[in-house]
Protein backbone atom coordinates (compact mmCIF):
# COMPACT_ATOMS: atom_id res chain seq x y z
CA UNK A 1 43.80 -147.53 -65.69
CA UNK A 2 45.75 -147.31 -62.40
CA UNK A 3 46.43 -143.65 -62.49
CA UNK A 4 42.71 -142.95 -63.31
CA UNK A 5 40.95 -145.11 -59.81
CA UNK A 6 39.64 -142.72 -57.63
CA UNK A 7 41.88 -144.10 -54.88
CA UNK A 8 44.45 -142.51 -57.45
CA UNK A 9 43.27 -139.51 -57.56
CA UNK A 10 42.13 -139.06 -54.11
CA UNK A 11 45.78 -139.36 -53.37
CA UNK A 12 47.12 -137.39 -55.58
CA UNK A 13 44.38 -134.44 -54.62
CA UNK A 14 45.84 -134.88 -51.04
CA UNK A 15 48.94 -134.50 -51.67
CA UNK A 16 48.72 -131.45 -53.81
CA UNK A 17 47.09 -130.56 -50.97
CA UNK A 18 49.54 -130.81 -48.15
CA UNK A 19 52.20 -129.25 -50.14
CA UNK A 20 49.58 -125.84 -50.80
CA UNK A 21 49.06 -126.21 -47.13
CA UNK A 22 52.70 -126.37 -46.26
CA UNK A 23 53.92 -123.77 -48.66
CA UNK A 24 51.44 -121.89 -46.90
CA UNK A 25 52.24 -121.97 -43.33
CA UNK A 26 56.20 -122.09 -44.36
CA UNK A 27 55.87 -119.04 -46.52
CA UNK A 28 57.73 -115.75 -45.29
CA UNK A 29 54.35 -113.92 -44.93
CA UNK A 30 53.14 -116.66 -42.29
CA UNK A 31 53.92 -114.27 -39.37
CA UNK A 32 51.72 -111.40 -41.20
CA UNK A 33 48.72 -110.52 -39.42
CA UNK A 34 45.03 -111.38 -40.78
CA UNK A 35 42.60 -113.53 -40.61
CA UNK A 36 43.23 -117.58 -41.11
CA UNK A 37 42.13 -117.97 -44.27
CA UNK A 38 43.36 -115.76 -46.17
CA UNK A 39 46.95 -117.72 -45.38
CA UNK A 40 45.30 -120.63 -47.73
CA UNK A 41 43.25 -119.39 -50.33
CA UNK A 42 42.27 -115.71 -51.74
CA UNK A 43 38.73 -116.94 -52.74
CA UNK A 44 37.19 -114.92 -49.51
CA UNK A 45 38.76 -111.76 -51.17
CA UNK A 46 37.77 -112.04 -54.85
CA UNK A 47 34.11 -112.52 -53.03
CA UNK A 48 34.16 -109.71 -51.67
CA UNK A 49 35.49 -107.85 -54.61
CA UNK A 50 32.87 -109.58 -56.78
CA UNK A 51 30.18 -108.46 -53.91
CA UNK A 52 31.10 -104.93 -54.37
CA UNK A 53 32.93 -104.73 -50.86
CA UNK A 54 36.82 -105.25 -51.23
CA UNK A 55 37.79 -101.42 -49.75
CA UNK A 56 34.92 -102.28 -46.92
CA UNK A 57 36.55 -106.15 -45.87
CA UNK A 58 40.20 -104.65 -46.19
CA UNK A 59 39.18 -101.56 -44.01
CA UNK A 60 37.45 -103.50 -41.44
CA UNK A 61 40.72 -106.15 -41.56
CA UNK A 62 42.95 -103.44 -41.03
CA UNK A 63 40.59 -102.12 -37.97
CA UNK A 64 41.16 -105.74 -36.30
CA UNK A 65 44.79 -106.23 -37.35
CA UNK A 66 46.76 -103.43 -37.72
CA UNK A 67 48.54 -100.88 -40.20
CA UNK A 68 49.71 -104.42 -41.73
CA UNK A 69 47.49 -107.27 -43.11
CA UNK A 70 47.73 -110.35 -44.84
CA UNK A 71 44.83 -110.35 -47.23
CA UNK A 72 44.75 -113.64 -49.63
CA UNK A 73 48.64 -116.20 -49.74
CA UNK A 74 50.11 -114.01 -51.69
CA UNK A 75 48.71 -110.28 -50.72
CA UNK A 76 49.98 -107.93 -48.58
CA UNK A 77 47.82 -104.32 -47.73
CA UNK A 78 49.65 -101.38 -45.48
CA UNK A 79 48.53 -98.46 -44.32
CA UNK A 80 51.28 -96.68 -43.38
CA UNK A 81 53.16 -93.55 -44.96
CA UNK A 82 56.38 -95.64 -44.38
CA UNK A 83 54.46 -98.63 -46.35
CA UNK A 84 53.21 -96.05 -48.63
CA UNK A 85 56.74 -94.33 -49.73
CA UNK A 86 58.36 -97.71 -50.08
CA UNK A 87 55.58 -99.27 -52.45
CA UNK A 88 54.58 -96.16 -54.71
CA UNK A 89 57.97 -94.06 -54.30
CA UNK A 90 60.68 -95.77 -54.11
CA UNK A 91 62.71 -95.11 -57.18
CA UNK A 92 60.96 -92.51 -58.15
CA UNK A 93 57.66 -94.74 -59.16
CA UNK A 94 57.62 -97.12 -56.68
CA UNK A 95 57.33 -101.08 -57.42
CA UNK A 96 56.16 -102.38 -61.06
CA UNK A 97 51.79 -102.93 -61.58
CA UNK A 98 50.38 -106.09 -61.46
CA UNK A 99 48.29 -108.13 -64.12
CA UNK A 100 45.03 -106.28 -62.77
CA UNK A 101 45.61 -103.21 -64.47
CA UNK A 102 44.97 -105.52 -67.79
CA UNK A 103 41.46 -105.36 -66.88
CA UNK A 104 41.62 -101.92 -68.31
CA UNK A 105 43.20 -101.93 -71.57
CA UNK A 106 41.27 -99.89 -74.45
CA UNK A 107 40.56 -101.19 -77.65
CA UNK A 108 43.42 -104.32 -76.67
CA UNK A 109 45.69 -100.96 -76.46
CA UNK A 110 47.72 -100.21 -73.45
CA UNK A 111 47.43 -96.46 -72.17
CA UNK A 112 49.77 -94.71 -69.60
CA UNK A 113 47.59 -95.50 -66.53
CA UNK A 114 47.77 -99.99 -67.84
CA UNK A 115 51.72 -100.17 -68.51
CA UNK A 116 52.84 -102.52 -66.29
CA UNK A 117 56.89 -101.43 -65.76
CA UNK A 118 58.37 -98.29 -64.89
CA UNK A 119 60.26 -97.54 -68.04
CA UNK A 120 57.10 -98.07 -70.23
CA UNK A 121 55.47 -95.56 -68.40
CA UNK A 122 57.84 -92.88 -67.85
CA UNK A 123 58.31 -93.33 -72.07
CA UNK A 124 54.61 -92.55 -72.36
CA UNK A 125 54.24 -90.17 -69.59
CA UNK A 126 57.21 -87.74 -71.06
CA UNK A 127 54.73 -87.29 -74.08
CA UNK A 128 51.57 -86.63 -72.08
CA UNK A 129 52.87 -84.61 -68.82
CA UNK A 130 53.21 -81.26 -70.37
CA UNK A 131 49.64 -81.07 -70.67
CA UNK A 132 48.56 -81.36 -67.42
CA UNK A 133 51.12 -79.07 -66.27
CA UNK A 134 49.79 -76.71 -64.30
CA UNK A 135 50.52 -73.91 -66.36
CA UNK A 136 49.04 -75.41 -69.35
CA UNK A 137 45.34 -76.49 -67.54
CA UNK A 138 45.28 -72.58 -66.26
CA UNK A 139 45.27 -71.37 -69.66
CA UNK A 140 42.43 -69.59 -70.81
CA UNK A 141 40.79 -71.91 -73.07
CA UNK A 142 41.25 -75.10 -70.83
CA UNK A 143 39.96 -73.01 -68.26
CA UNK A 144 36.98 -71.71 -70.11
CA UNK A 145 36.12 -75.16 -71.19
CA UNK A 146 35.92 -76.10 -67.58
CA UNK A 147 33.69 -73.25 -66.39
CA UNK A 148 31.09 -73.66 -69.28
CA UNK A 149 30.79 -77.10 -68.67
CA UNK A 150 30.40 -76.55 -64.71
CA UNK A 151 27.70 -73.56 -65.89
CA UNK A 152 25.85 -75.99 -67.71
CA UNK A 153 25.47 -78.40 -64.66
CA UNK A 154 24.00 -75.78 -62.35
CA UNK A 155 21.86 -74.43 -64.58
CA UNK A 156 20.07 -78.35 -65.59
CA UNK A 157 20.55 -78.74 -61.83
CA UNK A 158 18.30 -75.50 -60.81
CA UNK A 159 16.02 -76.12 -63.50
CA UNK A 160 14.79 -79.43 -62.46
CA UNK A 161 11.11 -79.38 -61.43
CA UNK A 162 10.86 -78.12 -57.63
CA UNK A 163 14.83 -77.57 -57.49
CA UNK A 164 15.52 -81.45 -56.91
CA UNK A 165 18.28 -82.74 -59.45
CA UNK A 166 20.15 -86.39 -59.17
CA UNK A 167 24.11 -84.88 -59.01
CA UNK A 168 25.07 -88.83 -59.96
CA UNK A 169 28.70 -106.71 -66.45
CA UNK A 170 31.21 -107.12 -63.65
CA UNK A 171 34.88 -106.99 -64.94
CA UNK A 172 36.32 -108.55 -62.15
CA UNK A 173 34.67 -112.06 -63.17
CA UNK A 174 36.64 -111.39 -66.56
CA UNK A 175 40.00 -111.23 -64.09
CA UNK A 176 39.70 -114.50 -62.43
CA UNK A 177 37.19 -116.73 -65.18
CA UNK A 178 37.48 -115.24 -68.13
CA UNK A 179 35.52 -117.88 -69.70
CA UNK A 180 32.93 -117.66 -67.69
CA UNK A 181 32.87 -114.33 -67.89
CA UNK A 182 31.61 -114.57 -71.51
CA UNK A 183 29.22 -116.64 -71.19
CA UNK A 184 27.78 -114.89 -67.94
CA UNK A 185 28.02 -111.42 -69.73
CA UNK A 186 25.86 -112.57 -72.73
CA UNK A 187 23.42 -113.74 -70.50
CA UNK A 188 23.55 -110.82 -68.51
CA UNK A 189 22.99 -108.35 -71.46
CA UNK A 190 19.85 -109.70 -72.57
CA UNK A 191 18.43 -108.21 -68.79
CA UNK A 192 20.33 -105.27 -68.37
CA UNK A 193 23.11 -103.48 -70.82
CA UNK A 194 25.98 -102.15 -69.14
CA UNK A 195 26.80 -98.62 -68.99
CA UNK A 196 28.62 -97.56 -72.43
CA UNK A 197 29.86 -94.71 -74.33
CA UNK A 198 29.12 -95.37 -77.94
CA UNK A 199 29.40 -91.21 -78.18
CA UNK A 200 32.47 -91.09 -76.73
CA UNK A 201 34.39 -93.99 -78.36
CA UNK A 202 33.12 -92.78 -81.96
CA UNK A 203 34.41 -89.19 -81.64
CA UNK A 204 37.88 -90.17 -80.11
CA UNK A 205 38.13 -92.74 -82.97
CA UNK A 206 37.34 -90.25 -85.60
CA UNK A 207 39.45 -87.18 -83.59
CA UNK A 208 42.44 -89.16 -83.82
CA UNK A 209 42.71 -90.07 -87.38
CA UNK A 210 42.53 -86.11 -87.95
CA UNK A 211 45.36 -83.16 -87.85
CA UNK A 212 45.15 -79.67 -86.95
CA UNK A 213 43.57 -80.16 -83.30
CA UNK A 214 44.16 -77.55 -80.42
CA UNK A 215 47.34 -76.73 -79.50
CA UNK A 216 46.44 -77.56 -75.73
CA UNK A 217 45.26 -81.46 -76.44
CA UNK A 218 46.17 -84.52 -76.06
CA UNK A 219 46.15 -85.30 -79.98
CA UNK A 220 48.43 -82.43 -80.60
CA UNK A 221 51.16 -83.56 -78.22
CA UNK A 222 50.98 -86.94 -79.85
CA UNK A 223 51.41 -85.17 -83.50
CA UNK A 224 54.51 -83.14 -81.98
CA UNK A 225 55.89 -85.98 -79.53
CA UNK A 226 56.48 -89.26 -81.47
CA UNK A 227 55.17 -91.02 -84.48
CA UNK A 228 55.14 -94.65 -83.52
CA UNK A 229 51.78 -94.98 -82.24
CA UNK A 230 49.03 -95.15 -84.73
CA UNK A 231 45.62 -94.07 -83.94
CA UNK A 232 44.32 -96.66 -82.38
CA UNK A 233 46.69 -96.07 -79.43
CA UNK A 234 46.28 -92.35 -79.55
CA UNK A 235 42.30 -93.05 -79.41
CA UNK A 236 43.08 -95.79 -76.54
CA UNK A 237 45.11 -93.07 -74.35
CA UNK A 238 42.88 -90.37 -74.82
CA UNK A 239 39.64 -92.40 -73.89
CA UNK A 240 41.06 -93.58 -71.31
CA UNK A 241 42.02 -90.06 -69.92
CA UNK A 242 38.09 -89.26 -70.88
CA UNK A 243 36.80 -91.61 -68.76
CA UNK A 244 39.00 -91.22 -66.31
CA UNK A 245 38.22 -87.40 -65.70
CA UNK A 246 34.75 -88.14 -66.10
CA UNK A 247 34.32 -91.22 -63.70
CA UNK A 248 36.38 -89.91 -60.55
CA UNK A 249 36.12 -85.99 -60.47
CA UNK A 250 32.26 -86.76 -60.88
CA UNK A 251 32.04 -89.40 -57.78
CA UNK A 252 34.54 -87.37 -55.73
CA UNK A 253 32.18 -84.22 -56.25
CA UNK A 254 28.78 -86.36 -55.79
CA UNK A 255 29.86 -87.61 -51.81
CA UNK A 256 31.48 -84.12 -51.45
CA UNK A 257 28.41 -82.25 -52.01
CA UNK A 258 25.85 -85.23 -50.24
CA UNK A 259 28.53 -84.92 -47.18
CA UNK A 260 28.10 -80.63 -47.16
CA UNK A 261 24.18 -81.00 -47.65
CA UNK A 262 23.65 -82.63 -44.50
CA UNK A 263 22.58 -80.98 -41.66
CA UNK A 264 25.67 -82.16 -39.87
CA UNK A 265 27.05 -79.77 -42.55
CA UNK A 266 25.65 -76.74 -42.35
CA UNK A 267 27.62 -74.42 -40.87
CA UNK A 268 30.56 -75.70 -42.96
CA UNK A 269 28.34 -74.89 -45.99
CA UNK A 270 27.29 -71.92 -44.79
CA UNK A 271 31.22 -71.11 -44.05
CA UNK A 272 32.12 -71.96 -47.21
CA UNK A 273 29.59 -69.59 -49.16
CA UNK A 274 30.37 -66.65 -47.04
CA UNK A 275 34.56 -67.16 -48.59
CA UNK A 276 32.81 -67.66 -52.27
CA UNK A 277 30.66 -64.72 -52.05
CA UNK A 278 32.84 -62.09 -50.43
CA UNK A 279 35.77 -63.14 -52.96
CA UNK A 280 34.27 -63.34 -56.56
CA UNK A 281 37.04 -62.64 -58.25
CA UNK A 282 39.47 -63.98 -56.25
CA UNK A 283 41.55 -66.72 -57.45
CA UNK A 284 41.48 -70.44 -56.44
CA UNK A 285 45.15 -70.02 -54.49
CA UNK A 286 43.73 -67.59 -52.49
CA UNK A 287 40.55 -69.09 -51.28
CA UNK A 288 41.36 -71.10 -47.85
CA UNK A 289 38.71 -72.35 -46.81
CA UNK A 290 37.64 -73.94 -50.48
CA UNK A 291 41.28 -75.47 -50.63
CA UNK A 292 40.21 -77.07 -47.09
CA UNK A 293 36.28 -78.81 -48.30
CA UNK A 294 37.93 -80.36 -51.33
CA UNK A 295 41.17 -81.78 -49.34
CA UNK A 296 38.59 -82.82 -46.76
CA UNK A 297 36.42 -83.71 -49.58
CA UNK A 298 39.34 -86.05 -51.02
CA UNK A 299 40.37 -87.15 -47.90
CA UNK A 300 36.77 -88.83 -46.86
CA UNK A 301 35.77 -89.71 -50.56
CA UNK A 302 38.65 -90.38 -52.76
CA UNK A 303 37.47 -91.30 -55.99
CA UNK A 304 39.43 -93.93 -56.02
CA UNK A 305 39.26 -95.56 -52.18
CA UNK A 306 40.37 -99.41 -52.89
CA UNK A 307 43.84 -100.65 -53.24
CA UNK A 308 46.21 -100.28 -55.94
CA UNK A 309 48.13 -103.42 -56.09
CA UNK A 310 52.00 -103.90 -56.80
CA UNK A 311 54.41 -106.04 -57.39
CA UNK A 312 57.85 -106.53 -54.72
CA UNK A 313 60.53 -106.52 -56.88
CA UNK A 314 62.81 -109.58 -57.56
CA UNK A 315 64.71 -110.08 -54.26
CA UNK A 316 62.11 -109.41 -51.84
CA UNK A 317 62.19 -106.20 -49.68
CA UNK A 318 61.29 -105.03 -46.50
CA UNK A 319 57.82 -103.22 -45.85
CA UNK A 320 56.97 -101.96 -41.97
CA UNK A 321 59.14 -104.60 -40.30
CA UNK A 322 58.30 -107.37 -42.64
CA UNK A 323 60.38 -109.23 -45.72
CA UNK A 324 58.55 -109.77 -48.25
CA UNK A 325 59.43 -111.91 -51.36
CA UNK A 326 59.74 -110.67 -54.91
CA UNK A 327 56.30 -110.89 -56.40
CA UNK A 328 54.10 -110.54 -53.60
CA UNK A 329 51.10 -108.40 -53.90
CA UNK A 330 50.91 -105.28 -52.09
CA UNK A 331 49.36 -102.67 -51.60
CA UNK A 332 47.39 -99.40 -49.83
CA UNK A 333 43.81 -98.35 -49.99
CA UNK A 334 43.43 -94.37 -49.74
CA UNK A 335 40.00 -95.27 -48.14
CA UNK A 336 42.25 -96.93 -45.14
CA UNK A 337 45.51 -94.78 -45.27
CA UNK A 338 43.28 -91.65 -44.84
CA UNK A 339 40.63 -92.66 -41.86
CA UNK A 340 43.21 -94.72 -39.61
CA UNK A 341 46.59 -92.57 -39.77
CA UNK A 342 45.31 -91.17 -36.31
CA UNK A 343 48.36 -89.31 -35.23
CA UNK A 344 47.87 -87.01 -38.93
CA UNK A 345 44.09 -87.31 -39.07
CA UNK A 346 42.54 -87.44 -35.71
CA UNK A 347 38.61 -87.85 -35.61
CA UNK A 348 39.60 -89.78 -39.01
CA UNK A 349 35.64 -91.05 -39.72
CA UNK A 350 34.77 -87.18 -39.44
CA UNK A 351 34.48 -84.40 -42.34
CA UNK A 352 36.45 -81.58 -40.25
CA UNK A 353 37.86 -79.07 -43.65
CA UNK A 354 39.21 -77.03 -40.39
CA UNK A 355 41.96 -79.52 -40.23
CA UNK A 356 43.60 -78.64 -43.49
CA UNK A 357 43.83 -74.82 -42.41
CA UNK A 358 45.85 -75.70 -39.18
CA UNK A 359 49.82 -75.13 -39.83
CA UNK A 360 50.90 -77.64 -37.32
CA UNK A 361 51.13 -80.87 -39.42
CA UNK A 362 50.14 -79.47 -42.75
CA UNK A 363 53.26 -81.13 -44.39
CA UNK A 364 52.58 -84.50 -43.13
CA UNK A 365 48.43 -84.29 -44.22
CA UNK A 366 49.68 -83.14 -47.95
CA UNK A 367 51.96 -86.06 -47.70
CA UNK A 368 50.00 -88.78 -47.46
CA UNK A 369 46.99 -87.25 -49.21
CA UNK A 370 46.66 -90.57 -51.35
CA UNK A 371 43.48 -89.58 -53.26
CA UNK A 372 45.33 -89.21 -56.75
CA UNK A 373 48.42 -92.11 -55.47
CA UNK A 374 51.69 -90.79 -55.08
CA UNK A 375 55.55 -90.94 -56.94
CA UNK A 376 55.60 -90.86 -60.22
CA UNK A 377 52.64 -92.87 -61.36
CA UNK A 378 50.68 -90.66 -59.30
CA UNK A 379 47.33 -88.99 -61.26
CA UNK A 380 48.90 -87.17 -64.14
CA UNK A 381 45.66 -84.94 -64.28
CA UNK A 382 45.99 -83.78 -60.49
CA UNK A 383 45.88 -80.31 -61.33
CA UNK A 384 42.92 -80.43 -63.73
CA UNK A 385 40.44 -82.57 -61.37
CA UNK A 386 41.31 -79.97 -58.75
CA UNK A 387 40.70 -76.72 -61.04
CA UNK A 388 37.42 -79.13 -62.10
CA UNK A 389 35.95 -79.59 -58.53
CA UNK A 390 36.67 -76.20 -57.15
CA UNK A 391 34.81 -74.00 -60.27
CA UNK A 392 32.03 -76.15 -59.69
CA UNK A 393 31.74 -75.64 -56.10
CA UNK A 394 32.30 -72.49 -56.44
CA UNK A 395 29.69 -72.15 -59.30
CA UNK A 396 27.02 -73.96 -56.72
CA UNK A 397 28.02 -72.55 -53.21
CA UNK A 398 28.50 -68.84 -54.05
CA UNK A 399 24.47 -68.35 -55.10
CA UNK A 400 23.04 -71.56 -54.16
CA UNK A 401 22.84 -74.15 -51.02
CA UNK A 402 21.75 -78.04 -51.32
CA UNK A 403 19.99 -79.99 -48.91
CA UNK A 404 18.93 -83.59 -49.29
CA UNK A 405 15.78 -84.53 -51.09
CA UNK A 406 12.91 -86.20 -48.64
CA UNK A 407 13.29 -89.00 -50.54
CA UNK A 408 17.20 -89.97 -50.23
CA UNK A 409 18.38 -92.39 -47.25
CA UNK A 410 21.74 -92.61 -46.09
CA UNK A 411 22.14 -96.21 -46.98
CA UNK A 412 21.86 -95.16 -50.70
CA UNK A 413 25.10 -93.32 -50.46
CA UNK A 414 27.11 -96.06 -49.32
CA UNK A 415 30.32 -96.40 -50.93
CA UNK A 416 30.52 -99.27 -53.56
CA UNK A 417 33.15 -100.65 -55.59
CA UNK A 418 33.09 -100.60 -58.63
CA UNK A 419 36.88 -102.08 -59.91
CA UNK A 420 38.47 -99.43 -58.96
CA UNK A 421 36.76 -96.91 -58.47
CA UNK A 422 33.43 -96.39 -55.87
CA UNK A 423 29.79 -95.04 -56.59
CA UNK A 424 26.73 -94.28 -54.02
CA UNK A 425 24.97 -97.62 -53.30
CA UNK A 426 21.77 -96.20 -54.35
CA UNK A 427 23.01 -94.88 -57.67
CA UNK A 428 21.56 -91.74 -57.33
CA UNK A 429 22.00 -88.56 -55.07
CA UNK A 430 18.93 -86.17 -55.13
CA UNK A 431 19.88 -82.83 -54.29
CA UNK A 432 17.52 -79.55 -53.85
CA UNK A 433 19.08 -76.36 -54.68
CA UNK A 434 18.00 -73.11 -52.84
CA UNK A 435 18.94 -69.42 -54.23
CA UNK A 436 20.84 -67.97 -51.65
CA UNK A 437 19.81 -64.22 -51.04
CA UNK A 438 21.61 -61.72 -53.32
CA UNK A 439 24.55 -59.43 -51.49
């Protein structure tokens, strides 16, 4: 009966307590910059993330404190290329994921993008590569397949009454309570269903249980590459790669074309026409200025802008200046790395495409262009979103130019987090399209 008084466990609370607090302010990350708290407890971070504003709080943290920050005990964010190199290159792929990349397993399946280890992924990503070479995704029937598609868009987008066309259950409560998080998502779905893809998950299910797809898919490598995943993983990978595409090229190309409709961005619109229009034909390598408004595009509005978190390896390393032990969280934010890298990206909160056609410090812009990560977990479909966002801007810009819809406030195209990747506040982005003049 002792051990239960409350004198008891008062005590024994305290005393848990002074050995969190001086783990805490012994721990090799004490001399880390950031704010207070976040040397005692993460639970002002996972608020934030839960309030849709992690990349916004780490951002403004790394505006008060520096290239390096101390986020929550036991997480580390950078901003640096040095940083940058260390966490996502270094041996070719850079440090090992963390536990947060469970959050996106498919069907209980892990995919390329959710191994957690290097040599789990590479195994995977020899299979997969070779079809997002870039010599495979300029074939003519991927190619095809993405101009029909982008075709389709602008003509539902110019059809829409007067011209005007909208271009547009928390899983992070699963991370940190997963009980809770059932309970709160059944309650939740009686108000408001989340977003799903019954389409989508019943084709790839059927798809991969069948043989004699296109040489250029996914399926097909799997059939030619290896025989120890059934097709449950195969339809795990290849939705994943679905939504994927889907998720980021689309939100990358929504702020890209909000950004060039504003009247801030005319001339740049007006710029970029005059290149589509005089140079039909031409192809995508030779078109400058096009190259420059999606870089730019990328740049200001990755698709993914919030951290991608890592573990230090066992044995600690050092990270701009500072040891870190093995298992600390770290991490970069393209949001950050891109806007406050001043010496590469001066002007960093302005869309300036004239930047990327400037030959004095192209190398070091490419470099730390951290839209689709970098080393070799980088974005294995690189190549495609790009071929993806530049026939549709090309499809839009070379007969038609956007301006904002009366209706549309620039609060509703806020960035806001959504896991991992960001959407407009608003969840919407009402465009009108005007024919441009023919030549």
């Amino acid at each position: 009966m002792l051990l239960l008084s409350p004198i008891t466990l008062i005590a024994a609370a305290a005393l848990l307590c002074a050995i969190h607090l001086i783990r805490c302010i012994r721990s090799p990350l004490s001399k880390i910059p950031g704010p207070k708290l976040s040397k005692f407890t993460s639970l002002v971070l996972k608020w934030k993330e839960i309030k849709a504003l992690r990349t916004v709080y780490i951002h403004q943290l790394h505006q008060q404190y520096g290239p390096v920050v101390r986020i929550a005990p036991n997480e580390v964010s950078f901003t640096s290329w040095e940083a940058l190199k260390e966490i996502y290159c270094s041996g070719g792929s850079g440090y090992d994921k963390t536990e947060f990349y469970d959050l996106f397993k498919i069907y209980g399946r892990r995919t390329m993008f959710t191994t957690l280890n290097k040599a789990d992924h590479a195994k995977r990503k020899r299979i997969l590569a070779d079809r997002y070479a870039n010599s495979n995704i300029m074939k003519s029937a991927s190619v095809t397949g993405v101009q029909e598609r982008s075709s389709k868009f602008v003509r539902r987008c110019v059809s829409a009454p007067g011209g005007v066309s909208d271009i547009f259950v928390n899983r992070l409560i699963s991370h940190y309570a997963p009980t809770l998080h059932r309970l709160f998502s059944r309650v939740l779905y009686l108000f408001a269903k989340p977003r799903e893809t019954p389409l989508a998950d019943d084709y790839v299910l059927e798809t991969s249980q069948l043989s004699g797809t296109a040489p250029f898919t996914l399926m097909s490598r799997f059939d030619e590459k290896t025989g120890d995943l059934d097709y449950i993983d195969k339809a795990a990978e290849c939705l994943d790669h679905m939504a994927a595409g889907i998720d980021t090229t689309g939100d990358g190309l929504c702020f890209l074309m909000w950004e060039l409709s504003q009247p801030r961005s005319l001339g740049i619109q007006r710029k970029l026409a005059e290149e589509l229009r005089t140079n039909p034909d031409t192809p995508f390598d030779k078109l400058p200025f096009l190259d420059a408004v999606v870089c730019e595009g990328l740049r200001c509005f990755p698709p993914i802008p919030m951290s991608l978190p890592r573990y230090v390896p066992q044995g600690g390393r050092s990270i701009d200046g500072f040891w870190l032990p093995g298992k600390t969280i770290v991490s970069c934010q393209a949001y950050s790395v891109h806007r406050l890298n001043s010496e590469i990206f001066p002007d960093g909160d302005v869309f300036n495409p004239e930047r990327w056609l400037e030959l004095d410090g192209d190398a070091d812009r490419r470099r730390i262009q951290f839209a689709f990560s970098n080393g070799g977990r980088g974005c294995v479909g690189k190549h495609l979103a790009l071929i993806e966002m530049k026939t549709l801007l090309r499809d839009v810009y070379s007969r038609y130019s956007t301006t904002p819809h009366e209706s549309m406030q620039e609060e509703a195209m806020a960035m806001s987090d959504q896991l991992i990747s960001a959407r407009p506040l608003g969840q919407k982005c009402l465009l009108r399209f005007h024919a441009l003049d023919a030549m």
